[in-house]
PDB file of N, CA and C in Angstrom:
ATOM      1  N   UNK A   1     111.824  86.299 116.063  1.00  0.00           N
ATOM      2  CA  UNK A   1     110.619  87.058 116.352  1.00  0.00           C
ATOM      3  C   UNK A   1     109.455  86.419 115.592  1.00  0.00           C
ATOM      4  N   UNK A   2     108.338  86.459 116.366  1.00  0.00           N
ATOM      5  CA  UNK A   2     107.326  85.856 115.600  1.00  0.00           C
ATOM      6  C   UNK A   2     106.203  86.428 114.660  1.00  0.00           C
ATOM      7  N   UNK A   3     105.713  85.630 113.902  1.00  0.00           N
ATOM      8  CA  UNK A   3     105.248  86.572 113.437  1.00  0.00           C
ATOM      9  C   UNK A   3     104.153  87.793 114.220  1.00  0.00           C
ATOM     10  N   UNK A   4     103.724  87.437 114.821  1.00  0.00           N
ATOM     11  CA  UNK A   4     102.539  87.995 115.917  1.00  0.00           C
ATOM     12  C   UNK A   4     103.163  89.215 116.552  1.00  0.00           C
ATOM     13  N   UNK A   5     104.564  88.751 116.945  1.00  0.00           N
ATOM     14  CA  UNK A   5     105.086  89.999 117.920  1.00  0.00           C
ATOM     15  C   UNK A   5     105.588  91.220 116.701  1.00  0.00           C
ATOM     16  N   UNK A   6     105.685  90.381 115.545  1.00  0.00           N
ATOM     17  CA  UNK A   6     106.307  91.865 114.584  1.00  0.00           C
ATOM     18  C   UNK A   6     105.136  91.873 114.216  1.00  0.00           C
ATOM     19  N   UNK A   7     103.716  91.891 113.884  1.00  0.00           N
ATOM     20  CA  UNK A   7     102.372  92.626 113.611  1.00  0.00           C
ATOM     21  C   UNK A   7     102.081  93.185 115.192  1.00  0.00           C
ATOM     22  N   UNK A   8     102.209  93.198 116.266  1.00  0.00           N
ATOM     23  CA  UNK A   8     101.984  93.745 117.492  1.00  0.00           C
ATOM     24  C   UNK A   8     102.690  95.226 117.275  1.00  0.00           C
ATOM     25  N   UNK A   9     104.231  94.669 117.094  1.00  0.00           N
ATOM     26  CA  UNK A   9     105.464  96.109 117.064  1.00  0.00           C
ATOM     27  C   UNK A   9     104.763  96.795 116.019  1.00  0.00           C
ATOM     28  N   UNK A  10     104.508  96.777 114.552  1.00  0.00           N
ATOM     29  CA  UNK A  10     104.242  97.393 114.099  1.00  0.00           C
ATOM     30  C   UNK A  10     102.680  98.323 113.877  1.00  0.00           C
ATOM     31  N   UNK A  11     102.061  97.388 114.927  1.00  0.00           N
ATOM     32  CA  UNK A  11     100.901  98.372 114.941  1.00  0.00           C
ATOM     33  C   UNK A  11     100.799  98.766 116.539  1.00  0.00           C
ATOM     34  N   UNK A  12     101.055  98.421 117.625  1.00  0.00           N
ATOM     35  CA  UNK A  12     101.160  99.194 119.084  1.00  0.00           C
ATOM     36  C   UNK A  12     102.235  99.677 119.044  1.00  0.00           C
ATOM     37  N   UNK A  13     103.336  99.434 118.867  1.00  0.00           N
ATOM     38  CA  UNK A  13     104.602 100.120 118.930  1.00  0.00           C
ATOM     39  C   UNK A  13     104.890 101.116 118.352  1.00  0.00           C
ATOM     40  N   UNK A  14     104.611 101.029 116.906  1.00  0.00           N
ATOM     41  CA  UNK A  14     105.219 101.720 115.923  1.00  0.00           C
ATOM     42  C   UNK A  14     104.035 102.746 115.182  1.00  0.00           C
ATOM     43  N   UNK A  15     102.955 102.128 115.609  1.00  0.00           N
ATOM     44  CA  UNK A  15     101.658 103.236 115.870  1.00  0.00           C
ATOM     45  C   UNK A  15     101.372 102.648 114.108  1.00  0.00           C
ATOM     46  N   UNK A  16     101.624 102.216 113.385  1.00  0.00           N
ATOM     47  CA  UNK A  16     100.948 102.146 111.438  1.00  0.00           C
ATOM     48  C   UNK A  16      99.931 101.425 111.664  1.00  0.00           C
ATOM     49  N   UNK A  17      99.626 102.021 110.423  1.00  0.00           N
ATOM     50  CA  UNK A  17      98.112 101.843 109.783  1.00  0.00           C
ATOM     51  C   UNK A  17      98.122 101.448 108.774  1.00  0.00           C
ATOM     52  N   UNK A  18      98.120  99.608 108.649  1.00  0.00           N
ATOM     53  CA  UNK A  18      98.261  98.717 107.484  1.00  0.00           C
ATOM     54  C   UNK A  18      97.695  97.835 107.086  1.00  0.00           C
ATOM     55  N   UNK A  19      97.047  97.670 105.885  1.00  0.00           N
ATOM     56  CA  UNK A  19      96.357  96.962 104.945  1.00  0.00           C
ATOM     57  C   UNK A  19      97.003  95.153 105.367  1.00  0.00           C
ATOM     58  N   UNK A  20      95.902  94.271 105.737  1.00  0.00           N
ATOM     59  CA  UNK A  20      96.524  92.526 105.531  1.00  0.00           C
ATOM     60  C   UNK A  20      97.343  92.349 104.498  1.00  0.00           C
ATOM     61  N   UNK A  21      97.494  93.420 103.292  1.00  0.00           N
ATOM     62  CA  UNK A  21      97.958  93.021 102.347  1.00  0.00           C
ATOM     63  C   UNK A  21      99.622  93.530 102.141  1.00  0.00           C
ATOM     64  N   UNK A  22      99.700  94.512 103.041  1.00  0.00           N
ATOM     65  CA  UNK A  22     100.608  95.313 103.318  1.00  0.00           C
ATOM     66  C   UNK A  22     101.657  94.739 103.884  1.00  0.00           C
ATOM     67  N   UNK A  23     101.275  93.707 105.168  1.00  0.00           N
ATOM     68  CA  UNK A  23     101.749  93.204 106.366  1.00  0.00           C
ATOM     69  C   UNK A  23     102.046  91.826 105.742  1.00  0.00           C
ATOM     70  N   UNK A  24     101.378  91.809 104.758  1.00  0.00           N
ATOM     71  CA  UNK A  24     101.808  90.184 104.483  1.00  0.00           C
ATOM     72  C   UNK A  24     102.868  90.223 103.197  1.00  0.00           C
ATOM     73  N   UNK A  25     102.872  91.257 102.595  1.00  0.00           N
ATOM     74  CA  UNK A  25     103.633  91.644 101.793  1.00  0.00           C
ATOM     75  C   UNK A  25     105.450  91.818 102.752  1.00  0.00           C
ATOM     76  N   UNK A  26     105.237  92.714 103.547  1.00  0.00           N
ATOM     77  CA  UNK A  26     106.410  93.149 104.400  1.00  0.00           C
ATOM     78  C   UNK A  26     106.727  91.897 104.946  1.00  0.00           C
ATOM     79  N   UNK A  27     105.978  90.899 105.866  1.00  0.00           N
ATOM     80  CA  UNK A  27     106.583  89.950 106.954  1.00  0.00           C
ATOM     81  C   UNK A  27     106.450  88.159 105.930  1.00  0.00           C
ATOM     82  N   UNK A  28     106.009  88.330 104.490  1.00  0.00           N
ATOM     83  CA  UNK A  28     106.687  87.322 103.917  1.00  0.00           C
ATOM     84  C   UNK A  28     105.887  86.233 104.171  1.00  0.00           C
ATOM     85  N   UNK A  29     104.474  86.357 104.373  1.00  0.00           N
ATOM     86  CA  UNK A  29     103.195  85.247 104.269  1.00  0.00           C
ATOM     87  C   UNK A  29     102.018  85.632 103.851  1.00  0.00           C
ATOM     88  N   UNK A  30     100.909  84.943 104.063  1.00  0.00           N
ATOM     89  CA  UNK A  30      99.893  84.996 103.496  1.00  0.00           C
ATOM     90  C   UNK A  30      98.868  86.348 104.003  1.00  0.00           C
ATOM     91  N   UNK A  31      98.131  86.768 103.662  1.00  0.00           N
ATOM     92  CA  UNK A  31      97.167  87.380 104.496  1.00  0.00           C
ATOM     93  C   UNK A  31      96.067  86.839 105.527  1.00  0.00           C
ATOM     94  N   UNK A  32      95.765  85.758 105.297  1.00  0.00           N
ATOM     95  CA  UNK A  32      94.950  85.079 106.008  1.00  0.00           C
ATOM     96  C   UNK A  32      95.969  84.556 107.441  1.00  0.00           C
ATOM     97  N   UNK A  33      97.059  84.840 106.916  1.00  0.00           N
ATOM     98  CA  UNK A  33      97.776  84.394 108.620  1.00  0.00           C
ATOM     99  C   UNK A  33      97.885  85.519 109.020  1.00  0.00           C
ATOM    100  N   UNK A  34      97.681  86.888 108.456  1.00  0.00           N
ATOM    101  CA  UNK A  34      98.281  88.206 109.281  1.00  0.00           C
ATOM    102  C   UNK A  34      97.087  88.017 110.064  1.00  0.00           C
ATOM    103  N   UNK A  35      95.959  88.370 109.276  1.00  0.00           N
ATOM    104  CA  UNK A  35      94.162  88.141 109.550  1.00  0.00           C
ATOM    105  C   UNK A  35      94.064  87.132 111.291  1.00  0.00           C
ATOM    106  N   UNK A  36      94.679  85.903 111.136  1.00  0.00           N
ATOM    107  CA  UNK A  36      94.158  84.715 111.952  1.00  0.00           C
ATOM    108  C   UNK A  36      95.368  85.471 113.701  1.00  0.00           C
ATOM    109  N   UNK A  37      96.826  86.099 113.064  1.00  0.00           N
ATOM    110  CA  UNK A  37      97.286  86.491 113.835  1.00  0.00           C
ATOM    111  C   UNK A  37      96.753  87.644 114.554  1.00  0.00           C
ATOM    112  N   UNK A  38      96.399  88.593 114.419  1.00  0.00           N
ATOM    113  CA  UNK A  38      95.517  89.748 114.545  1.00  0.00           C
ATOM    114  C   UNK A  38      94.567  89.465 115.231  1.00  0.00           C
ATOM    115  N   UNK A  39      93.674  88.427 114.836  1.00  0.00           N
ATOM    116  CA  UNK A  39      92.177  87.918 115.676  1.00  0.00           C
ATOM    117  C   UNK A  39      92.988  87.222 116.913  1.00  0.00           C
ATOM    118  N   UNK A  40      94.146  86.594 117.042  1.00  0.00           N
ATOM    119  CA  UNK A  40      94.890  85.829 118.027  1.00  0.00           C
ATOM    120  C   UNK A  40      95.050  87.172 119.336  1.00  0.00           C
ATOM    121  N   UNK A  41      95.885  88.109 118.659  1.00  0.00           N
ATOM    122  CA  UNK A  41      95.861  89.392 119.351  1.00  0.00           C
ATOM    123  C   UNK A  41      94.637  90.029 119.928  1.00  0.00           C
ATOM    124  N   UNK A  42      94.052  90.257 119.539  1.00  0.00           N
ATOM    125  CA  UNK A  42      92.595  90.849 119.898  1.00  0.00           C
ATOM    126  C   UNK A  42      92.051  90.138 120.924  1.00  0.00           C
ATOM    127  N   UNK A  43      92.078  88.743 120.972  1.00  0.00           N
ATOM    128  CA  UNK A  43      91.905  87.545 121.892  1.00  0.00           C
ATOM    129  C   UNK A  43      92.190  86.971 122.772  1.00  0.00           C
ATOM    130  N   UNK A  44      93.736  86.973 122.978  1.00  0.00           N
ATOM    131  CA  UNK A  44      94.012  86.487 123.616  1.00  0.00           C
ATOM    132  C   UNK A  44      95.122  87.391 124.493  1.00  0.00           C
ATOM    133  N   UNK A  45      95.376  88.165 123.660  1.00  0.00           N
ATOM    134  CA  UNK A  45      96.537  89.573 124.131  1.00  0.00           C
ATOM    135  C   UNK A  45      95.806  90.931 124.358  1.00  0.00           C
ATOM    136  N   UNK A  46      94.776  90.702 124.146  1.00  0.00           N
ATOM    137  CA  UNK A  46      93.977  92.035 125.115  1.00  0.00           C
ATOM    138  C   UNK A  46      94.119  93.166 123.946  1.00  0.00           C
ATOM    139  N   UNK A  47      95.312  93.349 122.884  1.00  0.00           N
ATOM    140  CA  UNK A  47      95.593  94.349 121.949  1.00  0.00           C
ATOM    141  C   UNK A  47      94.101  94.823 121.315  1.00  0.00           C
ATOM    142  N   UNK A  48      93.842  96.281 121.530  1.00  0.00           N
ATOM    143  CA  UNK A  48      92.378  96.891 120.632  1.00  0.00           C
ATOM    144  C   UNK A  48      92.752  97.281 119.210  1.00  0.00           C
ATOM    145  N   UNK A  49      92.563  96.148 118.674  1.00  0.00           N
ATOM    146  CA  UNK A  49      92.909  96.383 117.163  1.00  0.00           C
ATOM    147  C   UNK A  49      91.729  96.603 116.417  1.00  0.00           C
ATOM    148  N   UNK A  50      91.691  97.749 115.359  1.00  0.00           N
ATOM    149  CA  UNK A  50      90.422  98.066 114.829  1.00  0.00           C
ATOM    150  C   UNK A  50      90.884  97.858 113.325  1.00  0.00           C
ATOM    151  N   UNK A  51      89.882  97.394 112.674  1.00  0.00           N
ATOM    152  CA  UNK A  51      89.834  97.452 110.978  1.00  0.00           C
ATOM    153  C   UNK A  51      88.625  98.805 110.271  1.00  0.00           C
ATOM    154  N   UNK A  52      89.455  99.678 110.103  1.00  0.00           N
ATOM    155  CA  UNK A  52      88.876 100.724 109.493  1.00  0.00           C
ATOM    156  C   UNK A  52      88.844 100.755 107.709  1.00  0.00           C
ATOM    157  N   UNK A  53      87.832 101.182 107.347  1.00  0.00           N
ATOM    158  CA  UNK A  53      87.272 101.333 105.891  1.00  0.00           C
ATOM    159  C   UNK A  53      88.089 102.734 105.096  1.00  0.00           C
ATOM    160  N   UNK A  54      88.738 102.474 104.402  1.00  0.00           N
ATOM    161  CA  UNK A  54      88.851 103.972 104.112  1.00  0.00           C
ATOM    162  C   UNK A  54      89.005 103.678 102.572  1.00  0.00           C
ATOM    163  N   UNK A  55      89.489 104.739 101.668  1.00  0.00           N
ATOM    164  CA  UNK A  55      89.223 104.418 100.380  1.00  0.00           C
ATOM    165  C   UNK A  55      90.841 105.643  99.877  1.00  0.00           C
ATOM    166  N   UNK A  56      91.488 104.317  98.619  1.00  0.00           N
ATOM    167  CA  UNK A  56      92.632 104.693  98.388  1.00  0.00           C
ATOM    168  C   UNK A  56      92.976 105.899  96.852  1.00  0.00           C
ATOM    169  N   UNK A  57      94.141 105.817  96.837  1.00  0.00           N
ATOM    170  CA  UNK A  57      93.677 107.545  95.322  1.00  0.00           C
ATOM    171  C   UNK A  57      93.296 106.854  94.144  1.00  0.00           C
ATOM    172  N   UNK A  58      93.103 105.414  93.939  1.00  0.00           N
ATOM    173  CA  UNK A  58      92.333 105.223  92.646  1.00  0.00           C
ATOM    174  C   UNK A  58      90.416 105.146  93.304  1.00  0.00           C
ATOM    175  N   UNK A  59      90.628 105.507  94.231  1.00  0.00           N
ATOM    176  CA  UNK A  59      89.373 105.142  94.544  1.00  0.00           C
ATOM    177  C   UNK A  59      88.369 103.901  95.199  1.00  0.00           C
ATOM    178  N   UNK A  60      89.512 103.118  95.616  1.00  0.00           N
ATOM    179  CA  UNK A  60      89.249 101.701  95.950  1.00  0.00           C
ATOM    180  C   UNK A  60      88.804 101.469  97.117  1.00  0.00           C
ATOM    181  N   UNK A  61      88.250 100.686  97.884  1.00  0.00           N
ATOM    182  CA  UNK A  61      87.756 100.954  99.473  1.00  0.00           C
ATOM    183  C   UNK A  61      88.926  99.411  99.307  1.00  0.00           C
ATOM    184  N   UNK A  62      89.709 100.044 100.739  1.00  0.00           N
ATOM    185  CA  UNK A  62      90.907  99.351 101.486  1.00  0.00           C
ATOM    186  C   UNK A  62      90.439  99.098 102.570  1.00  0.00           C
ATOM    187  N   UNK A  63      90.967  98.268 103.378  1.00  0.00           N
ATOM    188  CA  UNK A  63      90.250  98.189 105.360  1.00  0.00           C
ATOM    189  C   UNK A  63      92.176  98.061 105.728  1.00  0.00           C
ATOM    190  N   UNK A  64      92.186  99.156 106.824  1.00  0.00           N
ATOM    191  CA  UNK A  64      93.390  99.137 107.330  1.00  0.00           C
ATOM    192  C   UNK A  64      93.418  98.833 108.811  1.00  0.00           C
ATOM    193  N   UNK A  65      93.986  98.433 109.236  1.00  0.00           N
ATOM    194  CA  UNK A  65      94.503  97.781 110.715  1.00  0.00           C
ATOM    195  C   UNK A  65      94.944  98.515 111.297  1.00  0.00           C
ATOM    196  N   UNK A  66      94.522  99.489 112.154  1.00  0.00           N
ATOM    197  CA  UNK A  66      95.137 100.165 113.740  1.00  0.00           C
ATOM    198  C   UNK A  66      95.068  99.859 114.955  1.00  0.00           C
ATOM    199  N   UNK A  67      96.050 100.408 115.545  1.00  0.00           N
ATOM    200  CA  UNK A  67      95.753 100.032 117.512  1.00  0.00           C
ATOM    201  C   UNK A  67      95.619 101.509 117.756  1.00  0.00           C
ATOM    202  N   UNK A  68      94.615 101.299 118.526  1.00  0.00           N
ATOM    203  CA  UNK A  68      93.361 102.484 119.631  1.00  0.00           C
ATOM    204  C   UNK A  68      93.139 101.990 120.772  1.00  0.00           C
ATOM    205  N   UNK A  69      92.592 102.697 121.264  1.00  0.00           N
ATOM    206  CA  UNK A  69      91.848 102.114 123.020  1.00  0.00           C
ATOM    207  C   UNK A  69      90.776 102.475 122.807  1.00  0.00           C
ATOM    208  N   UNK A  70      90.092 101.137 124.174  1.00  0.00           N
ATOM    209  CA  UNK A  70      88.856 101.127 123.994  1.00  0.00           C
ATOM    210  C   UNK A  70      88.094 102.096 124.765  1.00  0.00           C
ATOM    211  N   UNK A  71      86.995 102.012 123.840  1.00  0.00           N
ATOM    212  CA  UNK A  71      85.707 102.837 124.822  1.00  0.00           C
ATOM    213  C   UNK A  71      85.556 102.025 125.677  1.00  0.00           C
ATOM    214  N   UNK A  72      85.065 103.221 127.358  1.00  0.00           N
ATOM    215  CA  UNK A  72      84.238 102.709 128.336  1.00  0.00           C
ATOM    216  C   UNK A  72      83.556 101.791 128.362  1.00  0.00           C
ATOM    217  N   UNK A  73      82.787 102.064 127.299  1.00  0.00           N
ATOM    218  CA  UNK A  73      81.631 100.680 127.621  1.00  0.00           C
ATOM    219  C   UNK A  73      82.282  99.289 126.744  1.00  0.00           C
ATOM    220  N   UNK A  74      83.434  99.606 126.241  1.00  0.00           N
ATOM    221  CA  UNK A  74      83.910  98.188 125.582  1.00  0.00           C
ATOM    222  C   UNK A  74      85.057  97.628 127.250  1.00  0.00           C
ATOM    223  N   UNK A  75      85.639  98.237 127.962  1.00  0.00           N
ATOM    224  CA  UNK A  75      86.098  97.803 129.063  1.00  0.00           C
ATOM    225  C   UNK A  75      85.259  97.351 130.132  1.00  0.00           C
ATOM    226  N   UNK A  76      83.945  98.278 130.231  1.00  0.00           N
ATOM    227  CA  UNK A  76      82.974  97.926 131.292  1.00  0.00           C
ATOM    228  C   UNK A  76      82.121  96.838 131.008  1.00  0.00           C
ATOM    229  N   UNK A  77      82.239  96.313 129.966  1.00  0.00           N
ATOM    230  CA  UNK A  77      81.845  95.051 129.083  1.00  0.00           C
ATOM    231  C   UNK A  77      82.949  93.745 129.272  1.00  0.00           C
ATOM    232  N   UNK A  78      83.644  94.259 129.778  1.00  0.00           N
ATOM    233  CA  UNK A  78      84.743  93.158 129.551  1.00  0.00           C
ATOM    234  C   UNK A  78      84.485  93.022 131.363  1.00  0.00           C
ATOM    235  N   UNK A  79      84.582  93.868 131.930  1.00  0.00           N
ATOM    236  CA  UNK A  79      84.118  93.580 133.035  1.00  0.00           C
ATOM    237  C   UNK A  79      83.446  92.967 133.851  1.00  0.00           C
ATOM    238  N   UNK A  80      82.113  93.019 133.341  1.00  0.00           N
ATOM    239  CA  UNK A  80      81.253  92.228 133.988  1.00  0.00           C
ATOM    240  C   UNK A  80      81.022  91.324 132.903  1.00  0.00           C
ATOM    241  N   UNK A  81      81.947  90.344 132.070  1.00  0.00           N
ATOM    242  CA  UNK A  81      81.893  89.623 131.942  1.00  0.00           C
ATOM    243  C   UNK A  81      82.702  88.607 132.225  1.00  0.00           C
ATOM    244  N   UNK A  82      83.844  89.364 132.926  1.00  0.00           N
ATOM    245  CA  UNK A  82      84.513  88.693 134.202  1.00  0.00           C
ATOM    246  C   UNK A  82      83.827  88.230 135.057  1.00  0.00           C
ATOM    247  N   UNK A  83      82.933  89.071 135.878  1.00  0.00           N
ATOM    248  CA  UNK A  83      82.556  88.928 137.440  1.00  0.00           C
ATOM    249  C   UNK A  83      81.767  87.799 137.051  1.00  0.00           C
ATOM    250  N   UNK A  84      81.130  88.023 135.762  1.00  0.00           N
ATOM    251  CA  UNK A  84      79.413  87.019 135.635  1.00  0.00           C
ATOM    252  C   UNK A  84      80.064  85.611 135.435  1.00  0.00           C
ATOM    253  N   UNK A  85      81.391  85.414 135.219  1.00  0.00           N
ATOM    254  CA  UNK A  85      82.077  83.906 135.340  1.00  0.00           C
ATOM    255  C   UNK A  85      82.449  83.185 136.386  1.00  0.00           C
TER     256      UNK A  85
END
């Protein structure tokens, strides 16, 4: 399994909400490859992956990684930037 498809499973599949640091901790590389895998997803696999701000119990601001769907106007955007090609 690659790495891409186990950051996919664990955030479309398995629905979590995890820190680059989290994911790179669990799948045994860097963060900057969870990061470069993630932007791969978003890109090229259509996956709506969002990086949300939130802040942890010492007080720290964290950015965590979820899958959501998109707003209307982020599909109707994708749309006519089909047709306009």
């Amino acid at each position: 399994m690659t790495l891409k498809s186990k950051i996919a499973t664990a955030l479309v599949v398995e629905g979590k909400e995890l820190t680059a640091k989290q994911m790179a901790n669990f799948f045994g590389t860097s963060t900057q490859s969870v990061m470069s895998r993630i932007s791969e997803l978003r890109r090229f696999s259509g996956f709506a992956i969002y990086r949300n701000k939130s802040v942890d119990t010492n007080n720290r601001v964290v950015y965590k990684y979820r899958a959501g769907t998109p707003s209307r106007a982020v599909v109707a955007a994708g749309y006519q930037a089909l047709a306009a090609s």
